[in-house]
PDB file of N, CA and C in Angstrom:
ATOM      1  N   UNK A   1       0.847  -1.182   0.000  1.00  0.00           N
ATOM      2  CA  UNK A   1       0.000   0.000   0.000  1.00  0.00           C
ATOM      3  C   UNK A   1       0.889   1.240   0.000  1.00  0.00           C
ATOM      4  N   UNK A   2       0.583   1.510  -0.792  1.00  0.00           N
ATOM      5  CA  UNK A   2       1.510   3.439  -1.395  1.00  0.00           C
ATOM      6  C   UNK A   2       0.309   4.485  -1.673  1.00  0.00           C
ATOM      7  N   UNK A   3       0.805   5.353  -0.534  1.00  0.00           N
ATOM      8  CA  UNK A   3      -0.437   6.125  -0.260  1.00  0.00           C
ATOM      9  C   UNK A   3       0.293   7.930  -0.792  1.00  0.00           C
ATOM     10  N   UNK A   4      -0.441   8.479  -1.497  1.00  0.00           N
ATOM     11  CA  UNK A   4       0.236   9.695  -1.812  1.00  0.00           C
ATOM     12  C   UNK A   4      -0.602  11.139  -0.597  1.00  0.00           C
ATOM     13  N   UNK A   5      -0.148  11.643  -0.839  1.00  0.00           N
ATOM     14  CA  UNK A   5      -0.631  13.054   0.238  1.00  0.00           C
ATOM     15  C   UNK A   5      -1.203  13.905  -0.980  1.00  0.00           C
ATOM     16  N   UNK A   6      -2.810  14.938  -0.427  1.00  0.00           N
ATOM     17  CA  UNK A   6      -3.085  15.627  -1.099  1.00  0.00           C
ATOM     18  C   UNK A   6      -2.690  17.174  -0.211  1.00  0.00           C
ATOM     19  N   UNK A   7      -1.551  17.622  -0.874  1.00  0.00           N
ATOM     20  CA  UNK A   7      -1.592  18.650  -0.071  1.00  0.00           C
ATOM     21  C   UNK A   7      -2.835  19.927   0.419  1.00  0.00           C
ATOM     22  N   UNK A   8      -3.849  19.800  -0.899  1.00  0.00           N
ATOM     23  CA  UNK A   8      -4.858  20.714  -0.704  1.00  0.00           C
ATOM     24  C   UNK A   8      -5.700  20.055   0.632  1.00  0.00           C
ATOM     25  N   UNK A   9      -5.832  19.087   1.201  1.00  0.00           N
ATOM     26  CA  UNK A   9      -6.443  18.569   2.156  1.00  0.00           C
ATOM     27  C   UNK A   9      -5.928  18.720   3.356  1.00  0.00           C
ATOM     28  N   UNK A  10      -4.159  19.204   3.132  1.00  0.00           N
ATOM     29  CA  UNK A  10      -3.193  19.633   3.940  1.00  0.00           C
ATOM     30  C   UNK A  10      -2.488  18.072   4.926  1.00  0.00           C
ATOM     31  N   UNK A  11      -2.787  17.758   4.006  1.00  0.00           N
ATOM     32  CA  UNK A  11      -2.032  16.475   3.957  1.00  0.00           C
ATOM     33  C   UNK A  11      -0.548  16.125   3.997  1.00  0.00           C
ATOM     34  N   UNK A  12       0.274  15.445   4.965  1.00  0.00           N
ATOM     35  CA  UNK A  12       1.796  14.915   4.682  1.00  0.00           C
ATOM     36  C   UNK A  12       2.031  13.465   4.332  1.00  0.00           C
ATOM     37  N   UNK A  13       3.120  13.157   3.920  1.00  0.00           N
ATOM     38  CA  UNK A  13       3.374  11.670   3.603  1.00  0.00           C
ATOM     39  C   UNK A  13       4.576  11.177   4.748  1.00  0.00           C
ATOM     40  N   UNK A  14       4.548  10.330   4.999  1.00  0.00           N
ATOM     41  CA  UNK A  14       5.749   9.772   5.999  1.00  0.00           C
ATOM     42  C   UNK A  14       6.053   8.298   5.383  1.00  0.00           C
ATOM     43  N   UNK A  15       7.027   8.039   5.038  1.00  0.00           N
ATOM     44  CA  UNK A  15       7.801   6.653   4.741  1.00  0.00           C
ATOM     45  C   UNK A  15       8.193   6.032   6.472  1.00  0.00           C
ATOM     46  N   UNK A  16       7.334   4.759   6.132  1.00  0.00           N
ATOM     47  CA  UNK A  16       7.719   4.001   7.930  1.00  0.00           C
ATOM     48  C   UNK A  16       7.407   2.515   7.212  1.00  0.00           C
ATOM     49  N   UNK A  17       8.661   2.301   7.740  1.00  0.00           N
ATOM     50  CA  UNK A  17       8.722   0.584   7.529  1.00  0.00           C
ATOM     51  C   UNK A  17       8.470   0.375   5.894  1.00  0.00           C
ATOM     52  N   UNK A  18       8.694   1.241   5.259  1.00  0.00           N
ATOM     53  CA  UNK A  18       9.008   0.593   4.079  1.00  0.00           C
ATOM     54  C   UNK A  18       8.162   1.300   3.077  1.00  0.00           C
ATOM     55  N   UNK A  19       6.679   1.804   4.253  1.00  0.00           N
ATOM     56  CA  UNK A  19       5.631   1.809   3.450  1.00  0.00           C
ATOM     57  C   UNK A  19       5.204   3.613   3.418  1.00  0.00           C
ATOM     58  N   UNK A  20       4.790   4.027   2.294  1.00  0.00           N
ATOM     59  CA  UNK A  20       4.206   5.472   2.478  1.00  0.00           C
ATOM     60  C   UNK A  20       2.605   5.487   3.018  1.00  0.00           C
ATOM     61  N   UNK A  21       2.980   6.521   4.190  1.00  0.00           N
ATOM     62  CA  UNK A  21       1.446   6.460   4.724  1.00  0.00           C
ATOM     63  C   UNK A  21       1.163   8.320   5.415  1.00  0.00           C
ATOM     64  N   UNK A  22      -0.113   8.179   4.719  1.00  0.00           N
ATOM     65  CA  UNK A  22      -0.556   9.729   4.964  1.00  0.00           C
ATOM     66  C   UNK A  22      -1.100  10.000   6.174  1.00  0.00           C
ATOM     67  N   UNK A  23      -0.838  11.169   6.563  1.00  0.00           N
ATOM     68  CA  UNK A  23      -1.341  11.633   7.800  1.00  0.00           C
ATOM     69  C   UNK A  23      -2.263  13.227   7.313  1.00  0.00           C
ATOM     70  N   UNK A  24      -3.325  13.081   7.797  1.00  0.00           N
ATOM     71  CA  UNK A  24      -4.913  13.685   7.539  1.00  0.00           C
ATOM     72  C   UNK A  24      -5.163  14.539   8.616  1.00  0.00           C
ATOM     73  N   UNK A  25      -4.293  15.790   8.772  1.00  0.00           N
ATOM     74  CA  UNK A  25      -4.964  16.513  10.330  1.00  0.00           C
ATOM     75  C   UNK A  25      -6.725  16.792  10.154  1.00  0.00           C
ATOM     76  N   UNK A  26      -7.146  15.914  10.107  1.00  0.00           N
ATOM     77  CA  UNK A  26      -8.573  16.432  10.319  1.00  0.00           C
ATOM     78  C   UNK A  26      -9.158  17.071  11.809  1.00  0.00           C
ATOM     79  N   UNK A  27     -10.363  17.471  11.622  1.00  0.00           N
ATOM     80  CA  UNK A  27     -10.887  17.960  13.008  1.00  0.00           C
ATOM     81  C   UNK A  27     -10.949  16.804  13.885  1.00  0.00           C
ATOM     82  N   UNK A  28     -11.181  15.619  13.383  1.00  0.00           N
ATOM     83  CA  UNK A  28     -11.769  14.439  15.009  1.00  0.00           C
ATOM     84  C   UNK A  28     -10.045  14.374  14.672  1.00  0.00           C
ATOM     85  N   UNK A  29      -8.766  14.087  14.075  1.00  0.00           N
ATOM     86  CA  UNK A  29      -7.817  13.782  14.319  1.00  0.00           C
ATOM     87  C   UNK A  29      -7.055  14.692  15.321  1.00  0.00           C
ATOM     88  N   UNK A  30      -7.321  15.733  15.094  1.00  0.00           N
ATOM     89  CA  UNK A  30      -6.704  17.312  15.704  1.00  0.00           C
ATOM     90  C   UNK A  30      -7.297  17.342  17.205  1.00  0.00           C
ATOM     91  N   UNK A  31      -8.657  16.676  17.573  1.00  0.00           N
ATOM     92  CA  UNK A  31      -9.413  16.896  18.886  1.00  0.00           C
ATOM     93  C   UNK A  31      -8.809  15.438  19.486  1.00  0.00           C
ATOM     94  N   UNK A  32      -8.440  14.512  19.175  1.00  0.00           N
ATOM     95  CA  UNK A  32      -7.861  13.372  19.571  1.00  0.00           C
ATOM     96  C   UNK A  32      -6.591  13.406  20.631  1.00  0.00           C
ATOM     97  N   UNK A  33      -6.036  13.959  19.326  1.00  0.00           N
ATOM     98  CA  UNK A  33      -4.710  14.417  19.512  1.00  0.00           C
ATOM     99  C   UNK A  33      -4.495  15.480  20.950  1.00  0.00           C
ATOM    100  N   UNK A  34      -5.611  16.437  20.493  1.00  0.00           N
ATOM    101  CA  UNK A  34      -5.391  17.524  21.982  1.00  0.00           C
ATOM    102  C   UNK A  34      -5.958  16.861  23.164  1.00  0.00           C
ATOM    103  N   UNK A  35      -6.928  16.230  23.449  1.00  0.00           N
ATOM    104  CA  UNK A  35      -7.309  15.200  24.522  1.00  0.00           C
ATOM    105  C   UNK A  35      -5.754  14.835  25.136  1.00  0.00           C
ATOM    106  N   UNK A  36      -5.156  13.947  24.134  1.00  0.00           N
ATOM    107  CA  UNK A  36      -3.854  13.311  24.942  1.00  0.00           C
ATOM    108  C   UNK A  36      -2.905  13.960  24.985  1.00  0.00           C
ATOM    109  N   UNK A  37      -2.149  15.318  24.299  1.00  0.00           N
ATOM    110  CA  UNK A  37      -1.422  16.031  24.310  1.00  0.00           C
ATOM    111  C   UNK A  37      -1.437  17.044  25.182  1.00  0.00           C
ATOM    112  N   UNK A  38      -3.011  17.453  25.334  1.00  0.00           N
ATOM    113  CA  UNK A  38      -2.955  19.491  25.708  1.00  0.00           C
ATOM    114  C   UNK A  38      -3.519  19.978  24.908  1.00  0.00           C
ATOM    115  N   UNK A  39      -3.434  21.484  25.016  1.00  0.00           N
ATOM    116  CA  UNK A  39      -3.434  21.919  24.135  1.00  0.00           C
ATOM    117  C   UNK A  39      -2.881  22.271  22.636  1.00  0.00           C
ATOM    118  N   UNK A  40      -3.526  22.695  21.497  1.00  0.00           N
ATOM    119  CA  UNK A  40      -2.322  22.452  20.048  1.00  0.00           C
ATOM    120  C   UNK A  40      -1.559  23.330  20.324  1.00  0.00           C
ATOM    121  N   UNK A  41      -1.768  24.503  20.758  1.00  0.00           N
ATOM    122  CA  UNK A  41      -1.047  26.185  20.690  1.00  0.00           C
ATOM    123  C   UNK A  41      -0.213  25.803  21.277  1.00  0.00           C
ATOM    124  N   UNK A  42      -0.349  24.923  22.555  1.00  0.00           N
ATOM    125  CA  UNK A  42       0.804  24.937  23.560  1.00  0.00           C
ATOM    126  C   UNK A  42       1.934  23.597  22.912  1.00  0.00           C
ATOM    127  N   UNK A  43       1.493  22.590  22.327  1.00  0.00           N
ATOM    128  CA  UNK A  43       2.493  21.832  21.269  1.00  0.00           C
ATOM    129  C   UNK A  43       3.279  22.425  20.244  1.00  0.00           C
ATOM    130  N   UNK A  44       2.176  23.627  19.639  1.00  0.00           N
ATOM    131  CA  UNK A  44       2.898  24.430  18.676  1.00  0.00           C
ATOM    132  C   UNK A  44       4.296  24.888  19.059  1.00  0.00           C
ATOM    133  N   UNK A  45       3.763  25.841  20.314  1.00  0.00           N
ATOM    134  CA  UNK A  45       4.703  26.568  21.113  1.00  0.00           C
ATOM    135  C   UNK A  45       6.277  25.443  21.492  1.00  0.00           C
ATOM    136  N   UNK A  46       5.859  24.452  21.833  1.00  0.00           N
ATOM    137  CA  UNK A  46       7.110  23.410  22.380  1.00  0.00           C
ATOM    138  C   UNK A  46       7.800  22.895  21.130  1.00  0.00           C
ATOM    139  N   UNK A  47       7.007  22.923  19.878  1.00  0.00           N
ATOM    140  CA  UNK A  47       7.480  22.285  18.390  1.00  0.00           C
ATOM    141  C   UNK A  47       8.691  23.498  18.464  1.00  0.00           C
ATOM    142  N   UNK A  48       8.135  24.799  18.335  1.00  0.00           N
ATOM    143  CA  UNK A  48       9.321  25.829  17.891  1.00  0.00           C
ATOM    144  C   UNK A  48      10.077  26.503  18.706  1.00  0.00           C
ATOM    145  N   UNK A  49      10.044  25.447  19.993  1.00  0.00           N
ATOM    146  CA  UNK A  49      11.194  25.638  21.036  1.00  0.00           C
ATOM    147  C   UNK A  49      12.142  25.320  21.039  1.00  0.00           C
ATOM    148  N   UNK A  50      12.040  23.519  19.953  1.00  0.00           N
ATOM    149  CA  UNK A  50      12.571  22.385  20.103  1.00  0.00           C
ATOM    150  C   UNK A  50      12.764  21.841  21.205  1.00  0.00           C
ATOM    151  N   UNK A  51      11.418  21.850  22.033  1.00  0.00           N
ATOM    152  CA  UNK A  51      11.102  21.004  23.469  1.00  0.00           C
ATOM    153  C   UNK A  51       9.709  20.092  22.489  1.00  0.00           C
ATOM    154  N   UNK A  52       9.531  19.675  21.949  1.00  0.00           N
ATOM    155  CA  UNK A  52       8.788  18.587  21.463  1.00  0.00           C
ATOM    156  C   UNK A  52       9.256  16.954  21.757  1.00  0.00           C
ATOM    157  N   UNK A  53       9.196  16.464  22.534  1.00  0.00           N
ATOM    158  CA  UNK A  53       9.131  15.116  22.286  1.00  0.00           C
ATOM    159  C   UNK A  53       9.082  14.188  21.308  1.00  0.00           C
ATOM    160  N   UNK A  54       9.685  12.818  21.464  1.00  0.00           N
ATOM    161  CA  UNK A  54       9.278  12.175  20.563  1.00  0.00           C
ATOM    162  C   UNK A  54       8.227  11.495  20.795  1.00  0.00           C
ATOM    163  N   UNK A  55       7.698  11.219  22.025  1.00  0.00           N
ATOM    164  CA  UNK A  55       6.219  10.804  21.964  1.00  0.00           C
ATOM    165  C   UNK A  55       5.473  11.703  21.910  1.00  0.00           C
ATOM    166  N   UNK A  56       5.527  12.784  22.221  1.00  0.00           N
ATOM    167  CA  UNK A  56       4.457  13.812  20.954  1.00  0.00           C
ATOM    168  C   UNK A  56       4.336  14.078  19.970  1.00  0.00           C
ATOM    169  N   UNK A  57       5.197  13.885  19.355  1.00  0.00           N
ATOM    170  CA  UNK A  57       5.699  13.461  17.521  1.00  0.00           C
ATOM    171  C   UNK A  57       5.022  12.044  17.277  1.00  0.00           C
ATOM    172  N   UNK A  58       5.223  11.417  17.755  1.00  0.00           N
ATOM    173  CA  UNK A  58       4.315  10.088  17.567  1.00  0.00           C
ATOM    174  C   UNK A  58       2.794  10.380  17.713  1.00  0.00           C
ATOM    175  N   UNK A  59       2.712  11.069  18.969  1.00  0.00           N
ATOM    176  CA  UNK A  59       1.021  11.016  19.201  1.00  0.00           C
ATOM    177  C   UNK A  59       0.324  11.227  18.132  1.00  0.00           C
ATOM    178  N   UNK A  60       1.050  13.081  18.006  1.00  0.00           N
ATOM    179  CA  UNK A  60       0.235  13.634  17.254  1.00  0.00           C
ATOM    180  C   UNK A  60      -0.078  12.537  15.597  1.00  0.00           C
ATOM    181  N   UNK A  61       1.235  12.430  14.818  1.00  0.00           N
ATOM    182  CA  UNK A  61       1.398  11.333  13.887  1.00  0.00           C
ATOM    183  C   UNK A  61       0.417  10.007  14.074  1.00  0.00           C
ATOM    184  N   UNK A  62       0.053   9.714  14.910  1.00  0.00           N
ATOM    185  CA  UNK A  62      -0.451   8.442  15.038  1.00  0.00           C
ATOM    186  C   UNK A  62      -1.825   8.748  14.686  1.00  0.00           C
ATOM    187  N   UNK A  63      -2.542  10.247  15.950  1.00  0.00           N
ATOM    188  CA  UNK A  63      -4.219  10.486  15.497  1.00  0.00           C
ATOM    189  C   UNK A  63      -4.341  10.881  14.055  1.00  0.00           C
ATOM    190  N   UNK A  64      -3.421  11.264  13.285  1.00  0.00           N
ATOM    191  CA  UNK A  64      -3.725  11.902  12.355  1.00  0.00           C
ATOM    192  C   UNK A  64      -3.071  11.011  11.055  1.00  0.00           C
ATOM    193  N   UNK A  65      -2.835   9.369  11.398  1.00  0.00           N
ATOM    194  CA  UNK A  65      -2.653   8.335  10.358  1.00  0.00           C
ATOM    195  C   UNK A  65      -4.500   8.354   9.666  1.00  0.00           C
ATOM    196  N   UNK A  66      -4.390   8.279   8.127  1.00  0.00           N
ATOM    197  CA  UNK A  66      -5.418   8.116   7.274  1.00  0.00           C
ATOM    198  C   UNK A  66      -5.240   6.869   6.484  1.00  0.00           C
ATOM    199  N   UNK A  67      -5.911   5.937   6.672  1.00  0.00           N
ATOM    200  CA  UNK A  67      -5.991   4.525   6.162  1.00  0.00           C
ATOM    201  C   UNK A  67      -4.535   3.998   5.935  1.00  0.00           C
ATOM    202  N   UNK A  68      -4.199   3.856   7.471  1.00  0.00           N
ATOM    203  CA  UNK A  68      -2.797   2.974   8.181  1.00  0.00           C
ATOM    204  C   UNK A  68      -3.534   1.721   7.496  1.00  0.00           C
ATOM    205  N   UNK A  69      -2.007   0.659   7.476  1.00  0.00           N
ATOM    206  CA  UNK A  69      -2.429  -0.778   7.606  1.00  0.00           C
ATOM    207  C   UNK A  69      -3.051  -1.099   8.331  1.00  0.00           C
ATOM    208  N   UNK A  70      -3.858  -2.042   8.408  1.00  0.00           N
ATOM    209  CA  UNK A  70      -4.510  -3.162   9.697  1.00  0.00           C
ATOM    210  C   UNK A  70      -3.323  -3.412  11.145  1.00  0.00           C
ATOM    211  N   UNK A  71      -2.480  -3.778  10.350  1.00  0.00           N
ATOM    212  CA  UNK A  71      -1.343  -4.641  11.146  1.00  0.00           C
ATOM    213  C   UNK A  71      -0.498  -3.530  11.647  1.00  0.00           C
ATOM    214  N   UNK A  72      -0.938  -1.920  11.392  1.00  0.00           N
ATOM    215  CA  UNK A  72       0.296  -1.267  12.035  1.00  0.00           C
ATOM    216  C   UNK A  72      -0.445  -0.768  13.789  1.00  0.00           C
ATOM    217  N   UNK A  73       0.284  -1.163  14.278  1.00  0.00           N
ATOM    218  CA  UNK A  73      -0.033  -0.798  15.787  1.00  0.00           C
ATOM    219  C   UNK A  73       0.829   0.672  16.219  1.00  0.00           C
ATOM    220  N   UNK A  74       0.290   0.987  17.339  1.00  0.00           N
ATOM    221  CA  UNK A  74       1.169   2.232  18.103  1.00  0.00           C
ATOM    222  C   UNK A  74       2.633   2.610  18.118  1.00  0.00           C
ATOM    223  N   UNK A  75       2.698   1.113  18.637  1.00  0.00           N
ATOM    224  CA  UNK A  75       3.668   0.921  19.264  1.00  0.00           C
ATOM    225  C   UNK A  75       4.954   0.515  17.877  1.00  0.00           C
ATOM    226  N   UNK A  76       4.598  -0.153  16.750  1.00  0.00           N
ATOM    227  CA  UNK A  76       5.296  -0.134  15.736  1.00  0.00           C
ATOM    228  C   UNK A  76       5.075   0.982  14.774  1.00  0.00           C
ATOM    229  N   UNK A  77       4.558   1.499  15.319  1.00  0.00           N
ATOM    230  CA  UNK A  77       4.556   2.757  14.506  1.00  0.00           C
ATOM    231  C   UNK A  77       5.376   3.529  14.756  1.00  0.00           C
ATOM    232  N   UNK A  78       5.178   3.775  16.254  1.00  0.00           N
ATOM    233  CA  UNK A  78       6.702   5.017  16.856  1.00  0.00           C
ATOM    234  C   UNK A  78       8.005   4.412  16.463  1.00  0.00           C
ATOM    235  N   UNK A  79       8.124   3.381  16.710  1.00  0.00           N
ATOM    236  CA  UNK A  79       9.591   2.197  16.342  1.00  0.00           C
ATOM    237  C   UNK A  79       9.844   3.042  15.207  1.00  0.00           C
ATOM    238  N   UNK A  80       8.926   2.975  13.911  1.00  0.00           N
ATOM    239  CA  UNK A  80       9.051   2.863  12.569  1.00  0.00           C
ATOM    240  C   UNK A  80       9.845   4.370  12.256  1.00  0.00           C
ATOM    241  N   UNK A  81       8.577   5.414  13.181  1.00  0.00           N
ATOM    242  CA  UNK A  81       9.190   6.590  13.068  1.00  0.00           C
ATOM    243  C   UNK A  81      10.427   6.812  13.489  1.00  0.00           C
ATOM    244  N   UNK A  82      10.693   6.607  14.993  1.00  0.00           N
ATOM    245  CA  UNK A  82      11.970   7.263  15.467  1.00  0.00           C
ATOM    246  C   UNK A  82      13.528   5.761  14.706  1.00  0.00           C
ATOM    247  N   UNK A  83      13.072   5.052  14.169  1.00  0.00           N
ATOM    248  CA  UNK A  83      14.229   4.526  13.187  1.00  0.00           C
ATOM    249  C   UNK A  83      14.508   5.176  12.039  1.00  0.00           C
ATOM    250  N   UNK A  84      13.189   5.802  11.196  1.00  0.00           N
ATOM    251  CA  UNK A  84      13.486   6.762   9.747  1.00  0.00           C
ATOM    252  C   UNK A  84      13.983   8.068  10.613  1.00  0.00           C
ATOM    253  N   UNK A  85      14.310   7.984  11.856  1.00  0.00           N
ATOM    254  CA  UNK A  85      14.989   9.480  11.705  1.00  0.00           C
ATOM    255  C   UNK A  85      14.159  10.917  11.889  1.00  0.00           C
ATOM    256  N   UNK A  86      14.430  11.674  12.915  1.00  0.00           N
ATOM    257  CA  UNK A  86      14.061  13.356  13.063  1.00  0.00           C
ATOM    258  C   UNK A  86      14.049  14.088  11.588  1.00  0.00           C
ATOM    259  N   UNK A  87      15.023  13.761  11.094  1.00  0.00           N
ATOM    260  CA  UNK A  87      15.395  14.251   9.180  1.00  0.00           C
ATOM    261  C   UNK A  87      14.223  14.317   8.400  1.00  0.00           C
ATOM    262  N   UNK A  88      13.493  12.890   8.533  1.00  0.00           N
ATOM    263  CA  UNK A  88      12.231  12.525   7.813  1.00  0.00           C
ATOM    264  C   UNK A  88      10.869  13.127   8.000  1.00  0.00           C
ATOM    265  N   UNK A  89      11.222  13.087   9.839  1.00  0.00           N
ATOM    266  CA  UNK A  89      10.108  13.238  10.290  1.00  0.00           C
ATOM    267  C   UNK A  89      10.022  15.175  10.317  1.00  0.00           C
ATOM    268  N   UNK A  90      10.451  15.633  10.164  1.00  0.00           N
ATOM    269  CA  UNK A  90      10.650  16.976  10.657  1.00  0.00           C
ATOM    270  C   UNK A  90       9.658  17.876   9.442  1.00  0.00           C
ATOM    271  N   UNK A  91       9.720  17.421   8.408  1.00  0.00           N
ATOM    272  CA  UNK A  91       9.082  18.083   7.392  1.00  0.00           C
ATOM    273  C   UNK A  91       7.373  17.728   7.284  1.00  0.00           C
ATOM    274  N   UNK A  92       7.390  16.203   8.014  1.00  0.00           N
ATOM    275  CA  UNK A  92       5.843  15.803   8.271  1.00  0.00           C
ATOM    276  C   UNK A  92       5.319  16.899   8.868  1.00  0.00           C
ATOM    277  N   UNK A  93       6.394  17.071  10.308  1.00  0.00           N
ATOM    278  CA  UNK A  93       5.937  17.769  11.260  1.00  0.00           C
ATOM    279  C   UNK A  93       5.432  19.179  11.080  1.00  0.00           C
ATOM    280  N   UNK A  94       6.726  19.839  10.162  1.00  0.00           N
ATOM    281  CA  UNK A  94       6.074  21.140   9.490  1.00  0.00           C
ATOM    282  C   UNK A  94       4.656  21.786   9.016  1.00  0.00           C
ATOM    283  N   UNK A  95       4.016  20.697   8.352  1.00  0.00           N
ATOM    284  CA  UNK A  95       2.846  20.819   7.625  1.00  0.00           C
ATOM    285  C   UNK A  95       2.169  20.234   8.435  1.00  0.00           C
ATOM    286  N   UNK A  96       2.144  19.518   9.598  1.00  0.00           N
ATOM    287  CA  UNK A  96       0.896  19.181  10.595  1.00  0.00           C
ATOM    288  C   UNK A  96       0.854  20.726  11.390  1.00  0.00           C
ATOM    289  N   UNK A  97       1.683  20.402  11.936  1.00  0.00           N
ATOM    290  CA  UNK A  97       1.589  22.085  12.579  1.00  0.00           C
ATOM    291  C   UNK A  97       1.635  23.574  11.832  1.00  0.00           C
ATOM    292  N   UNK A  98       1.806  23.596  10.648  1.00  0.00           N
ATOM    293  CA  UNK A  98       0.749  24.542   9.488  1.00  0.00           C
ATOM    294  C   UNK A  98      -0.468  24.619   9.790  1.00  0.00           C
ATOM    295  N   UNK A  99      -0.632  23.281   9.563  1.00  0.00           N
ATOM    296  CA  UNK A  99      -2.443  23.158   9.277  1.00  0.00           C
ATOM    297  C   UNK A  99      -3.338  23.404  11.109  1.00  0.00           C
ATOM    298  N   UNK A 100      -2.151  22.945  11.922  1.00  0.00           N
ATOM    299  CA  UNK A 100      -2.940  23.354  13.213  1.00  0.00           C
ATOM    300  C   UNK A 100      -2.950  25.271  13.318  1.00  0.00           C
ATOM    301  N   UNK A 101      -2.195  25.778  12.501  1.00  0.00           N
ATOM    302  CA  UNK A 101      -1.997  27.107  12.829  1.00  0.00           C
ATOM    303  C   UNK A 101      -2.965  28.243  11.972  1.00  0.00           C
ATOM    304  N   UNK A 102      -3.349  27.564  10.677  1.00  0.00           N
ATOM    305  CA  UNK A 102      -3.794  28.182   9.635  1.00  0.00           C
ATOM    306  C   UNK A 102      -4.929  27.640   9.203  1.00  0.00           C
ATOM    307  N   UNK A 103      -5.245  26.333  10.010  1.00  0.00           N
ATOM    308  CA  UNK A 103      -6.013  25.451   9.120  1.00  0.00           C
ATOM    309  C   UNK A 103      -6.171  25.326   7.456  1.00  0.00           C
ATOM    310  N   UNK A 104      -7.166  24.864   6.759  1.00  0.00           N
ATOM    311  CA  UNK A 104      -7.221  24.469   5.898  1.00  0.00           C
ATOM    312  C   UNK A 104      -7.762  26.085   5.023  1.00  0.00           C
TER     313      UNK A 104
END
């Protein structure tokens, strides 16, 4: 499964484990996400501190996976991420936190 990103939907792509998989900040993904995080403003704020976590990099990444595999779990998911690297992930991160700032 090779999944492309529509950026007009404000969409990113992330390569994990081999496979390309999109992440969809939608509204139930974005309210998910702040439940277990906090607030977004205040993630925003820690993203461009470079006090972000990597399990907040995961979180957020995880609520906002759009037709993941079956077989990908949480927990191999963060694996997947923090093995491709901050490098990879950093530009996902860019455009999730766009879209939390500007929305769509």
């Amino acid at each position: 499964m090779s999944a492309v990103a529509n950026p007009a939907r404000g969409e990113a792509a992330i390569r994990v484990a081999g496979e390309q998989i999109v992440l969809r900040p939608s509204f139930a993904a974005l309210v998910a996400a702040e439940e277990e995080l906090g607030p977004l403003f205040a993630l925003v704020e820690r993203a461009a501190a470079g006090q972000l976590s990597l399990r907040e990099l995961v979180a957020l990444f995880w609520h906002c996976l759009h037709e993941a595999p079956a077989a990908l779990t949480r927990e191999l998911f963060g694996e997947a991420v923090a093995a491709a690297g901050l490098a990879q992930a950093t530009p996902v991160l860019r455009v999730l936190l766009a879209q939390i700032l500007g929305g769509r």
